[in-house]
N, C-alpha and C. Protein backbone atom coordinates (compact mmCIF):
# COMPACT_ATOMS: atom_id res chain seq x y z
N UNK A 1 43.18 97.85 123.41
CA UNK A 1 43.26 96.53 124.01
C UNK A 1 44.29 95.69 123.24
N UNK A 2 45.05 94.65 124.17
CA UNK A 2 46.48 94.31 123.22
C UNK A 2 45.82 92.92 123.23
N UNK A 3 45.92 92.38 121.69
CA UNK A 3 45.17 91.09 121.65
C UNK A 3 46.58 89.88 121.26
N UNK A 4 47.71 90.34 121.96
CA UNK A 4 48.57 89.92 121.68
C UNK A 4 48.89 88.60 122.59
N UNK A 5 49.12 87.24 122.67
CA UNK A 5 48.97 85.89 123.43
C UNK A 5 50.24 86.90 124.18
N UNK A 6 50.11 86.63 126.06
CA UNK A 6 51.23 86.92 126.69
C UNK A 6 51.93 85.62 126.76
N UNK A 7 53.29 85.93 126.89
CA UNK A 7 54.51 84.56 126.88
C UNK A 7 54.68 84.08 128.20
N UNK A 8 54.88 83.10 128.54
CA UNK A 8 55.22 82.49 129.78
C UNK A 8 56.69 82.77 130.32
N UNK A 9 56.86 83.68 131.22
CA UNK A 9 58.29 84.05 131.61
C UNK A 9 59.48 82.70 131.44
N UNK A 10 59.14 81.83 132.01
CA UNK A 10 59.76 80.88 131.48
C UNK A 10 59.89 80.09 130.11
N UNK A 11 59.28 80.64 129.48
CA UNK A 11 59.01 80.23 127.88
C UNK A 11 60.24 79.84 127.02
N UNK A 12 59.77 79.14 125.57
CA UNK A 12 60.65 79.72 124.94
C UNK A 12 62.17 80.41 124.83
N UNK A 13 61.57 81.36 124.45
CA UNK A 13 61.87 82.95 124.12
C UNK A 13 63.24 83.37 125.44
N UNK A 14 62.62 83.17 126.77
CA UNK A 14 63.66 83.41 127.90
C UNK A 14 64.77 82.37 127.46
N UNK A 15 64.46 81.25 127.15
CA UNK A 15 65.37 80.01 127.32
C UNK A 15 66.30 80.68 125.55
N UNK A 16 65.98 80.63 124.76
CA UNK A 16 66.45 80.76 123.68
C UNK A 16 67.24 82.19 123.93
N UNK A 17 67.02 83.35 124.50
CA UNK A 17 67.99 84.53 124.78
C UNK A 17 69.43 83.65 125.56
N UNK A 18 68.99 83.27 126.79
CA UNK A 18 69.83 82.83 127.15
C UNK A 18 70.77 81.83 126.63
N UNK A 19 70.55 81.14 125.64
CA UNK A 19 71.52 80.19 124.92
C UNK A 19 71.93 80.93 124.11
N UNK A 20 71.35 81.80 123.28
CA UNK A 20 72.40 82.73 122.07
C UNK A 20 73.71 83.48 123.07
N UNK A 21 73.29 83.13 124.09
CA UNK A 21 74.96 84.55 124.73
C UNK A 21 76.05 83.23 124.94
N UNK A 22 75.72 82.06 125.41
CA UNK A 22 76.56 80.83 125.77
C UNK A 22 77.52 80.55 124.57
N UNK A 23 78.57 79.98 124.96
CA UNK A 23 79.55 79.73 123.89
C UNK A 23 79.67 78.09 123.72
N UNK A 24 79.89 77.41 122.50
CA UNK A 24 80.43 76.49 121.96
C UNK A 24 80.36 75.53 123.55
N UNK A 25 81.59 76.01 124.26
CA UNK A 25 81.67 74.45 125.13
C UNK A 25 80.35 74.43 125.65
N UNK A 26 79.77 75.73 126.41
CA UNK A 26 78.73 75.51 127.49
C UNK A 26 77.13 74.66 126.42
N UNK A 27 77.17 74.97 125.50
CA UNK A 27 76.31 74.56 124.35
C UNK A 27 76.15 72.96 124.58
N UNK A 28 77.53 72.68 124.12
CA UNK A 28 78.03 71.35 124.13
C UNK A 28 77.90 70.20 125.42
N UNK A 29 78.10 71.07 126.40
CA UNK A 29 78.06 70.38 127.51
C UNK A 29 76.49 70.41 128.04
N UNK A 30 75.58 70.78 127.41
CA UNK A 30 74.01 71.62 127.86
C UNK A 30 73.63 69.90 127.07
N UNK A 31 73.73 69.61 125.98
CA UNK A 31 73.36 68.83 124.79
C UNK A 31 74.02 67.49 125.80
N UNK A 32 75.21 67.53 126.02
CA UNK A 32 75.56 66.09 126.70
C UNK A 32 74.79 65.72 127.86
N UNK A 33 74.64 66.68 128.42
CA UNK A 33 73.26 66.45 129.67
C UNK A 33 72.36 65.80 129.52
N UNK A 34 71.47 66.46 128.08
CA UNK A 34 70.49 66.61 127.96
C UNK A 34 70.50 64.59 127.05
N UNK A 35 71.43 64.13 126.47
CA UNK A 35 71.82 63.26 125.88
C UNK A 35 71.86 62.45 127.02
N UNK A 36 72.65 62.21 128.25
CA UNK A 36 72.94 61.45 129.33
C UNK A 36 71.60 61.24 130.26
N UNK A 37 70.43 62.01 130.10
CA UNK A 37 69.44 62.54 130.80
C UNK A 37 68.32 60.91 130.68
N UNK A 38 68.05 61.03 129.17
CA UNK A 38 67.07 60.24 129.14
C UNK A 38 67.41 59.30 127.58
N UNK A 39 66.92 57.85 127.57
CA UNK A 39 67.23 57.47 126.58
C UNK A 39 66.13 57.88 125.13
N UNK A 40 65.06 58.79 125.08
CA UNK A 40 65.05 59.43 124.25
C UNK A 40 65.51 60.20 124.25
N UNK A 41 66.07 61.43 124.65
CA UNK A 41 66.86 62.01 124.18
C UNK A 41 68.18 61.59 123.24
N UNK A 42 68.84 60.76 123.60
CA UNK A 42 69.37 59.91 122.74
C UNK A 42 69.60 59.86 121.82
N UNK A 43 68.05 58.94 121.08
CA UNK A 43 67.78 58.49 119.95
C UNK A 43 67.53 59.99 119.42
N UNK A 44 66.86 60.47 119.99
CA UNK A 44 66.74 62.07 118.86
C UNK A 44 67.91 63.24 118.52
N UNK A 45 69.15 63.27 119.63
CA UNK A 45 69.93 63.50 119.10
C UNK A 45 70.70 62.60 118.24
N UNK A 46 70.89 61.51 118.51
CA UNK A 46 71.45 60.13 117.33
C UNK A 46 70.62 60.87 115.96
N UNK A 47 69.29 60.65 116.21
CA UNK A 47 68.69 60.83 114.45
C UNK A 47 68.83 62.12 113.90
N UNK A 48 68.90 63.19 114.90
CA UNK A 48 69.45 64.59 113.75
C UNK A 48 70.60 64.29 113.86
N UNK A 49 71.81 63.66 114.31
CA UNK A 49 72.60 63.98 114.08
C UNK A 49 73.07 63.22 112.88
N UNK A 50 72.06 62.22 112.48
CA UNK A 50 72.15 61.39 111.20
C UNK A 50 71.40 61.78 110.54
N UNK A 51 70.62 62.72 110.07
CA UNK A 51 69.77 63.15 109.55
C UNK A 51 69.84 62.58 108.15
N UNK A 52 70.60 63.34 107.81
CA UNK A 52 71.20 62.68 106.63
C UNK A 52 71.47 61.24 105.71
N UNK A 53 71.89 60.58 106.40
CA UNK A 53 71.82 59.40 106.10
C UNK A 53 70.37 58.58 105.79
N UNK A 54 69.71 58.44 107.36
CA UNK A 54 68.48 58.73 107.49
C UNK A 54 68.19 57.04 107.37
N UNK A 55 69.13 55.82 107.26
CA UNK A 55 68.59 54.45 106.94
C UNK A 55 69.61 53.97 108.19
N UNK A 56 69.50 52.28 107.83
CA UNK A 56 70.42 51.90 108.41
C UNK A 56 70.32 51.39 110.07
N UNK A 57 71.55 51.74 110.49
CA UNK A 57 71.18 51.43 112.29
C UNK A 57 70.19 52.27 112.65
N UNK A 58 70.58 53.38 112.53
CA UNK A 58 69.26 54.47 112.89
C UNK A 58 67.71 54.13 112.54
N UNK A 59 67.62 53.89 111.33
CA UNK A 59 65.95 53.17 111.25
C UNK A 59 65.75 52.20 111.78
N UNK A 60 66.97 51.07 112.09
CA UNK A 60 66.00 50.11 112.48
C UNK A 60 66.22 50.03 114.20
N UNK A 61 66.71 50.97 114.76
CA UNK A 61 66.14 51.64 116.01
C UNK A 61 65.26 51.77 116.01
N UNK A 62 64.04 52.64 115.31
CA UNK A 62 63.37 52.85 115.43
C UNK A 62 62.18 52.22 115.28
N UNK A 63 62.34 50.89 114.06
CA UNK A 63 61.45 50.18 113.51
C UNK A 63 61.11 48.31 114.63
N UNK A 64 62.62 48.73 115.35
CA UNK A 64 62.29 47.69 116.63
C UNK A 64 61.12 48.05 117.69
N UNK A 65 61.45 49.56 117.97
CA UNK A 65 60.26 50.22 118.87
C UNK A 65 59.08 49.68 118.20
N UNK A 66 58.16 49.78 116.59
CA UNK A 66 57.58 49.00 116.14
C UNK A 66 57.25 48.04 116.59
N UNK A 67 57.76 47.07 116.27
CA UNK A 67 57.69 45.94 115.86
C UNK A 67 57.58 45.21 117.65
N UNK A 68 58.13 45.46 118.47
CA UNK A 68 58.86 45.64 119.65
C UNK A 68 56.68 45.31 119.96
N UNK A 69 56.07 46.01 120.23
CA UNK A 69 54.81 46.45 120.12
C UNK A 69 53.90 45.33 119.83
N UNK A 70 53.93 45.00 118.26
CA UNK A 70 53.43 43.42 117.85
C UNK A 70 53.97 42.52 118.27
N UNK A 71 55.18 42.14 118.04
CA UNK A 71 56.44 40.74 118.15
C UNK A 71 57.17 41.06 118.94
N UNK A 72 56.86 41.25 120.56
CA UNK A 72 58.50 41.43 121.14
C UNK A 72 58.97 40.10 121.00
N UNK A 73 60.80 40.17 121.71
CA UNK A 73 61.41 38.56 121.44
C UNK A 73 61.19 38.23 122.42
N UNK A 74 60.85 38.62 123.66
CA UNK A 74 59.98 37.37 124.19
C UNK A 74 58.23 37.97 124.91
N UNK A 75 57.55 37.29 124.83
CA UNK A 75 56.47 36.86 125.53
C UNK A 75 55.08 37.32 124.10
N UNK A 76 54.27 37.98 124.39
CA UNK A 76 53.23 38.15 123.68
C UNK A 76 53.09 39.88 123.78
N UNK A 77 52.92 39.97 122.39
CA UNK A 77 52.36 41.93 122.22
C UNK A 77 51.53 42.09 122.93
N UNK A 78 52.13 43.86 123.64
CA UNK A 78 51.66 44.60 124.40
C UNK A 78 50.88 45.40 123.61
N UNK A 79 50.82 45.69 122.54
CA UNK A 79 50.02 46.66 121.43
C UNK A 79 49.72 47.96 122.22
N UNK A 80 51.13 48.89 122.64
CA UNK A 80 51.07 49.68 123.48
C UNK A 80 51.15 50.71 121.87
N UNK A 81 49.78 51.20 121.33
CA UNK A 81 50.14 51.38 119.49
C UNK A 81 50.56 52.61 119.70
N UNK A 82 50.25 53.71 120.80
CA UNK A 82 50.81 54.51 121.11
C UNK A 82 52.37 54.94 120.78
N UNK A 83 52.92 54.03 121.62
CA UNK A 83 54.69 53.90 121.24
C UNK A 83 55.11 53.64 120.25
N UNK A 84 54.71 52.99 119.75
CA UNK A 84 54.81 52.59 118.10
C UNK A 84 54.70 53.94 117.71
N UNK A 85 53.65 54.15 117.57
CA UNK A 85 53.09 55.81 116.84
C UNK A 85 54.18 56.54 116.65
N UNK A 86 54.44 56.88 118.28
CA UNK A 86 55.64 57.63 118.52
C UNK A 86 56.63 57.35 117.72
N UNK A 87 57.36 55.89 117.66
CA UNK A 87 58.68 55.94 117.33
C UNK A 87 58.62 57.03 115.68
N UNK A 88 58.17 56.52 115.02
CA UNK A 88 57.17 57.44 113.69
C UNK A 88 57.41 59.12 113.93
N UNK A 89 56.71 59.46 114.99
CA UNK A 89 56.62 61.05 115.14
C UNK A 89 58.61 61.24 115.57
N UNK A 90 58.42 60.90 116.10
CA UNK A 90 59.71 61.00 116.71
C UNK A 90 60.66 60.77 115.89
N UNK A 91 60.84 59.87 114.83
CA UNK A 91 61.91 59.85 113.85
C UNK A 91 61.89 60.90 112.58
N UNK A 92 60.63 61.60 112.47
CA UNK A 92 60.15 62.04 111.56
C UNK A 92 60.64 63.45 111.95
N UNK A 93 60.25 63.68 112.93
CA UNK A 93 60.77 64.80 113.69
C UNK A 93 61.93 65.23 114.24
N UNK A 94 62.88 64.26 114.51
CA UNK A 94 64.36 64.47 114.34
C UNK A 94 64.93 63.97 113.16
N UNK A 95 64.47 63.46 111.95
CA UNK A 95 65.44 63.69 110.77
C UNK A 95 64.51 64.61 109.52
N UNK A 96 63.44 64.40 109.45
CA UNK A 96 62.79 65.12 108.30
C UNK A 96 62.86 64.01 107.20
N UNK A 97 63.36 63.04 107.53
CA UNK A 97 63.52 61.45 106.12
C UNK A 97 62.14 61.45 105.87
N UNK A 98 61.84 61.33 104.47
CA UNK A 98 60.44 61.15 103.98
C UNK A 98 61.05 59.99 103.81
N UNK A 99 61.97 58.94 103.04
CA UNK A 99 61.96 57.51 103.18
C UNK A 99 61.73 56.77 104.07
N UNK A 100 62.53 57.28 105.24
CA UNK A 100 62.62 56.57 106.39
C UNK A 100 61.51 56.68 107.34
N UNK A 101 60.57 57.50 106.97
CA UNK A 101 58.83 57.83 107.80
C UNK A 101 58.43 57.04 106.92
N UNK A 102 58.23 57.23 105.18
CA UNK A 102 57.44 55.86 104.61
C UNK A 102 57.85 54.01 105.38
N UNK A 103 59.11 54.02 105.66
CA UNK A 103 59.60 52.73 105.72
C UNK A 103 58.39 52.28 107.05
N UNK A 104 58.97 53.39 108.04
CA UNK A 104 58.76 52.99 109.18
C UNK A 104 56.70 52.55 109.65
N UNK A 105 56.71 53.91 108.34
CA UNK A 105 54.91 53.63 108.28
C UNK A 105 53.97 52.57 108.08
N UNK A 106 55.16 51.68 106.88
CA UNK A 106 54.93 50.71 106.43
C UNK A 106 55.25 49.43 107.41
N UNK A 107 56.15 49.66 108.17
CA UNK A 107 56.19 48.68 108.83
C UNK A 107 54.98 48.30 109.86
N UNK A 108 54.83 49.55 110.53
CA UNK A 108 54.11 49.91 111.16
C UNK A 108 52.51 48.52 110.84
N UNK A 109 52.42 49.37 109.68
CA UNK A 109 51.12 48.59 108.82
C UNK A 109 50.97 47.33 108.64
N UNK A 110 52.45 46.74 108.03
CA UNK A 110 52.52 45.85 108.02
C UNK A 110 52.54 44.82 109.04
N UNK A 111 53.13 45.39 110.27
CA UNK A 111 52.92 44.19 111.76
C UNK A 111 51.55 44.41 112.18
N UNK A 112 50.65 45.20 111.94
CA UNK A 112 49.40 45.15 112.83
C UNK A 112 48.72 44.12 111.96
N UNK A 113 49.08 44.38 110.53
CA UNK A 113 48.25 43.24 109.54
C UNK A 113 48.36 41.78 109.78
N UNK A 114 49.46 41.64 110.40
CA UNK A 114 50.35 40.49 110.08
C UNK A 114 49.87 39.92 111.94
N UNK A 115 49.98 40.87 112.20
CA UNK A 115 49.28 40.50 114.06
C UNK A 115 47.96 40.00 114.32
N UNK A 116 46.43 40.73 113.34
CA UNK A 116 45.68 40.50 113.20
C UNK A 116 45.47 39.02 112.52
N UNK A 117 46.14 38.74 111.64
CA UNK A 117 46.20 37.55 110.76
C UNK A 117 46.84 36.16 111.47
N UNK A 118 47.43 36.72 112.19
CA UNK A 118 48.04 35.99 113.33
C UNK A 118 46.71 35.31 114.69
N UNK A 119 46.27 36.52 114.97
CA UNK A 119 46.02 36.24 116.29
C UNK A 119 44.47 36.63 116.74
N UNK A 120 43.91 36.44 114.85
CA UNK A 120 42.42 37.03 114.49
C UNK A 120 42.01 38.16 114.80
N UNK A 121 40.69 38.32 115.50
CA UNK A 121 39.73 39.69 115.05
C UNK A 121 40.27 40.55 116.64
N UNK A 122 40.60 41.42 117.04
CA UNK A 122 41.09 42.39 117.63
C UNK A 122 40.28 43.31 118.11
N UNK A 123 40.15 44.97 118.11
CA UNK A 123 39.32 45.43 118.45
C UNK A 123 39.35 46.74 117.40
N UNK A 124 38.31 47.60 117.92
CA UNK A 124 38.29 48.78 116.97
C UNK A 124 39.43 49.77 116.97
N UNK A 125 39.63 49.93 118.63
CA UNK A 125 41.32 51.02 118.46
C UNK A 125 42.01 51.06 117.76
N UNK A 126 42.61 49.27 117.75
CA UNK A 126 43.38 48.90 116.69
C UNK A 126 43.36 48.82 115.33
N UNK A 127 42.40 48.88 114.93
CA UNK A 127 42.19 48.56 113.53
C UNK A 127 42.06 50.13 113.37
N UNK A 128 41.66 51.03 113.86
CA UNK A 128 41.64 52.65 113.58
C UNK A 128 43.33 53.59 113.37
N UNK A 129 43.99 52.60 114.70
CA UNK A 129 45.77 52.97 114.50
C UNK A 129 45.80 52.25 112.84
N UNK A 130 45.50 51.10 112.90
CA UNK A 130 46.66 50.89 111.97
C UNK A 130 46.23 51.34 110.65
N UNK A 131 45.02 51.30 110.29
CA UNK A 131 44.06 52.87 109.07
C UNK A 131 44.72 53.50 108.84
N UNK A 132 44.93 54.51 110.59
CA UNK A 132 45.17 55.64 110.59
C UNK A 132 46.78 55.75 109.84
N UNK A 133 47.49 54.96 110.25
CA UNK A 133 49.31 54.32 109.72
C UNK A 133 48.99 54.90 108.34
N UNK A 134 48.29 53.58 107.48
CA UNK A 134 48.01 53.68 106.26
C UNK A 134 47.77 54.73 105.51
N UNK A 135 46.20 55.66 106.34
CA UNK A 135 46.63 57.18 105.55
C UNK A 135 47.68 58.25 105.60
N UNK A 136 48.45 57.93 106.52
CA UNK A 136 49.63 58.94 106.84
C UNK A 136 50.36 58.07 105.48
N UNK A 137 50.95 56.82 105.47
CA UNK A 137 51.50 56.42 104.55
C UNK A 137 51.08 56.84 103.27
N UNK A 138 49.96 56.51 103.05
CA UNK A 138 49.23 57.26 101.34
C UNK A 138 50.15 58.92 101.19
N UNK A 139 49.13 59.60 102.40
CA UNK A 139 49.54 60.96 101.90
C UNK A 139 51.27 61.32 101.71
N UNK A 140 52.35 60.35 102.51
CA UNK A 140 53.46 60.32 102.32
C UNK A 140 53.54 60.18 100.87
N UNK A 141 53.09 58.82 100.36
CA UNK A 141 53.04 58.56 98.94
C UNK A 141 52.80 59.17 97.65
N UNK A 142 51.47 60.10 98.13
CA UNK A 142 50.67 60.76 97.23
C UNK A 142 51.43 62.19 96.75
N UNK A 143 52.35 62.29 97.99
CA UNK A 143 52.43 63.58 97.81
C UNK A 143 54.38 64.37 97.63
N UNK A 144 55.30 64.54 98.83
CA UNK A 144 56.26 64.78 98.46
C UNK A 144 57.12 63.10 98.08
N UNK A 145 56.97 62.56 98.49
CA UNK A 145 57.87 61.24 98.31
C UNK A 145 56.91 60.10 96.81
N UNK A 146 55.97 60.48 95.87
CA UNK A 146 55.74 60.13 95.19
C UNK A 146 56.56 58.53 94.80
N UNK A 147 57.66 59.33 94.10
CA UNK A 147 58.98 58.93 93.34
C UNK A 147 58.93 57.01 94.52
N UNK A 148 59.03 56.99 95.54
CA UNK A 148 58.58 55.81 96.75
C UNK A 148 58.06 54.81 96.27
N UNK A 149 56.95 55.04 95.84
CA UNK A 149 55.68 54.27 95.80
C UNK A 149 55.88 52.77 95.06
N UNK A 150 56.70 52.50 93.58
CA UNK A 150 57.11 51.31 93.63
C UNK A 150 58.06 49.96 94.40
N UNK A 151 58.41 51.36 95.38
CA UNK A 151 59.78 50.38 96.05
C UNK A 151 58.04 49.73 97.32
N UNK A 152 57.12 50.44 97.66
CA UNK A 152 56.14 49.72 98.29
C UNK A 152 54.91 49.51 98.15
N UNK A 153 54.87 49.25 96.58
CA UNK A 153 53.65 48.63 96.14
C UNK A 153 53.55 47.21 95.89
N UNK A 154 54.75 46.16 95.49
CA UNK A 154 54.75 44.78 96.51
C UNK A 154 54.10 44.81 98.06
N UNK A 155 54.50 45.59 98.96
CA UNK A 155 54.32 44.95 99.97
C UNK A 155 53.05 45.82 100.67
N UNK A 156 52.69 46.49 99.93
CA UNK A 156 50.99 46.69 99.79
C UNK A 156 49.99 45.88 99.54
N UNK A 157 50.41 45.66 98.52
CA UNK A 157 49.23 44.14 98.20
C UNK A 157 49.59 43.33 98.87
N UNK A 158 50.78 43.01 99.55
CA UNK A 158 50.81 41.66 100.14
C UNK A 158 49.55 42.07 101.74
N UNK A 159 49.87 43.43 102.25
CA UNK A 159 49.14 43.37 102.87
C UNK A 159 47.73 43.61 102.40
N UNK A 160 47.14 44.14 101.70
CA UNK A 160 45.36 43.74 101.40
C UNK A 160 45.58 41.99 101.30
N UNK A 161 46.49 41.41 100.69
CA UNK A 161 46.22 39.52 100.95
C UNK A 161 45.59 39.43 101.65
N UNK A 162 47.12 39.66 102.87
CA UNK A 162 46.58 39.25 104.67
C UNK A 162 45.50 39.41 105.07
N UNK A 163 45.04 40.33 104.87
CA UNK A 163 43.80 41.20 105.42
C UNK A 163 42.41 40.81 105.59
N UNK A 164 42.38 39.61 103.90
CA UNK A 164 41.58 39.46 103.26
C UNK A 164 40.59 38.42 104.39
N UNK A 165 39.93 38.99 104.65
CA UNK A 165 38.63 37.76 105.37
C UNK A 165 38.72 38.53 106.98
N UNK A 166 39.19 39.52 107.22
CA UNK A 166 39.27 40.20 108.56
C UNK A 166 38.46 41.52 108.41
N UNK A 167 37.42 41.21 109.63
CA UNK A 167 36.23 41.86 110.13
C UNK A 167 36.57 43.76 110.04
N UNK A 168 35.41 44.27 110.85
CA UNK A 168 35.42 45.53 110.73
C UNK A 168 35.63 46.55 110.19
N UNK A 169 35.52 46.07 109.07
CA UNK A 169 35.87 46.78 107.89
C UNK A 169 36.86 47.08 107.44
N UNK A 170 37.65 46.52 108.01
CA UNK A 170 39.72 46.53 108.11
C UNK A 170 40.21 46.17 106.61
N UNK A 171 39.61 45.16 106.34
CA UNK A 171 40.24 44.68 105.04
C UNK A 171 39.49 45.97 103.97
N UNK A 172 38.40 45.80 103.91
CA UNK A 172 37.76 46.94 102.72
C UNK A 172 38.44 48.82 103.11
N UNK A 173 38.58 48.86 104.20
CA UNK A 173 39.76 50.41 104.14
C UNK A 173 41.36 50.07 103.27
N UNK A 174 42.03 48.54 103.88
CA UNK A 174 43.26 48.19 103.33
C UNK A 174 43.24 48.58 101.78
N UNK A 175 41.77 48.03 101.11
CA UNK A 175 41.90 47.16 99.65
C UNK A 175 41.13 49.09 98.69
N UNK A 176 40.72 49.80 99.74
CA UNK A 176 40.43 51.22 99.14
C UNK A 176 41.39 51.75 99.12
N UNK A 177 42.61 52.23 100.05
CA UNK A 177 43.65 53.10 100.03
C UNK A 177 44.59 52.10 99.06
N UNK A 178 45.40 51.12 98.81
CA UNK A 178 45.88 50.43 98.06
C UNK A 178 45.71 50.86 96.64
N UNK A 179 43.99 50.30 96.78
CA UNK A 179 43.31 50.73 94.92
C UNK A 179 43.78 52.27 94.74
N UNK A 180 43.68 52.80 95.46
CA UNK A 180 43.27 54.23 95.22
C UNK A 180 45.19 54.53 94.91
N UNK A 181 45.71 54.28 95.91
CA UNK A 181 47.32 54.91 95.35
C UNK A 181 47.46 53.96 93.95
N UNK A 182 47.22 53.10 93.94
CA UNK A 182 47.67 51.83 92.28
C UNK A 182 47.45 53.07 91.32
N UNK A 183 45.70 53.40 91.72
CA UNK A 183 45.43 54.32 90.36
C UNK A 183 45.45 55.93 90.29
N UNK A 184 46.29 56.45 91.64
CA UNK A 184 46.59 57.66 91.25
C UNK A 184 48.65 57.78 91.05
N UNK A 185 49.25 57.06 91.51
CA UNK A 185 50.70 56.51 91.35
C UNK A 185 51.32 55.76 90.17
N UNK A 186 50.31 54.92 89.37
CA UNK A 186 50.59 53.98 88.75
C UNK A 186 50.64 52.80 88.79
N UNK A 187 50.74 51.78 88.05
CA UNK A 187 51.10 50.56 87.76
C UNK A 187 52.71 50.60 87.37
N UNK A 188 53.57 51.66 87.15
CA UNK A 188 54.51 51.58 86.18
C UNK A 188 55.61 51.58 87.34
C-alpha cells in the first residue's frame, strides 16, 4: 500500500517543471504579469526585491496598511485587524527582515494601545490581536533578533503606560510580557 500524499496534477511540481525549461525573457515577462495583475503582488515583489535593505519606503508601506486600520486619514478605524496582521505576514514573508517584522510588530501594538486609550474599552477580538502582536513581538525579541530589544524597550513601557487602567485583562498581559523581556533581555 503506497502511503505516499498523491499531488494535484495541477500542483506545484507541474507548474515548477514547466518554468525550469522557460528562458530569462519568458520568466521576466511571467513576473511582469503577475506584478501588473494585482496590487499585492506588487508590494511583494517590491519587498523581495528589497529584501535587503528591508527599511525605509518599503516599511513604511507596509506600516501605513497598519496604521491605515486604527488612524485612517480620513474618517474613523475600520479595525479590519486582519489586514493589519497581514501586512506583517506578508512583509515578513517577502523579505525575511527580522528588524523590519519587529518594527512593524511594534507598531502594530502600539496603535491598538494607543486606539484603546483613545476610544476606551473595545472588545475581546481585539485585545486577543493585539496580545497576540505582542507575543510574536517577544518571541522576535527573545530569540533571533535579541541584539533589537533596546532600540524597543522605550516604547514598550510607554505602551504598558497607556494601557494602564484598561479592562480585560489587556493591561496585566501588556505589563507581564514587558516584565518578562526587561528580565530575560536586560536593563542594559
Amino acid at each position: 500500500m503506497n502511503n505516499q500524499p498523491t499531488q494535484k496534477p495541477g500542483g506545484w511540481s507541474a507548474v515548477r517543471k514547466q518554468l525550469a525549461i522557460w528562458d530569462k525573457p519568458a520568466l521576466l515577462a511571467l513576473v511582469k504579469d503577475l506584478y501588473d495583475a494585482a496590487a499585492g503582488n506588487r508590494d511583494f515583489i517590491h519587498a523581495r526585491c528589497q529584501a535587503e535593505d528591508g527599511g525605509g519606503e518599503l516599511l513604511e508601506t507596509y506600516r501605513s496598511k497598519i496604521v491605515e486600520q486604527f488612524f485612517p486619514k480620513r474618517g474613523f478605524g475600520k479595525l479590519k485587524l486582519a489586514e493589519a496582521r497581514k501586512a506583517i505576514r506578508d512583509y515578513r514573508k517577502a523579505t525575511g527582515n527580522l528588524p523590519g517584522t519587529a518594527e512593524l510588530l511594534m507598531c502594530y501594538v502600539e496603535n491598538g494601545a494607543h486606539f484603546t486609550h483613545e476610544f476606551g474599552d473595545i472588545d475581546e477580538r481585539f485585545y486577543s490581536s493585539v496580545e497576540s502582536a505582542l507575543d510574536d513581538l517577544a518571541a522576535v525579541l527573545g530569540g533571533e533578533a535579541r541584539d533589537l530589544y533596546p532600540q524597543f524597550r522605550e516604547r514598550l513601557a510607554k505602551v504598558e503606560q497607556m494601557t494602564d487602567g484598561i479592562g480585560w485583562g489587556f493591561h496585566d498581559f501588556i505589563t507581564d510580557v514587558v516584565g518578562r523581556l526587561a528580565d530575560e533581555l536586560g536593563e542594559s
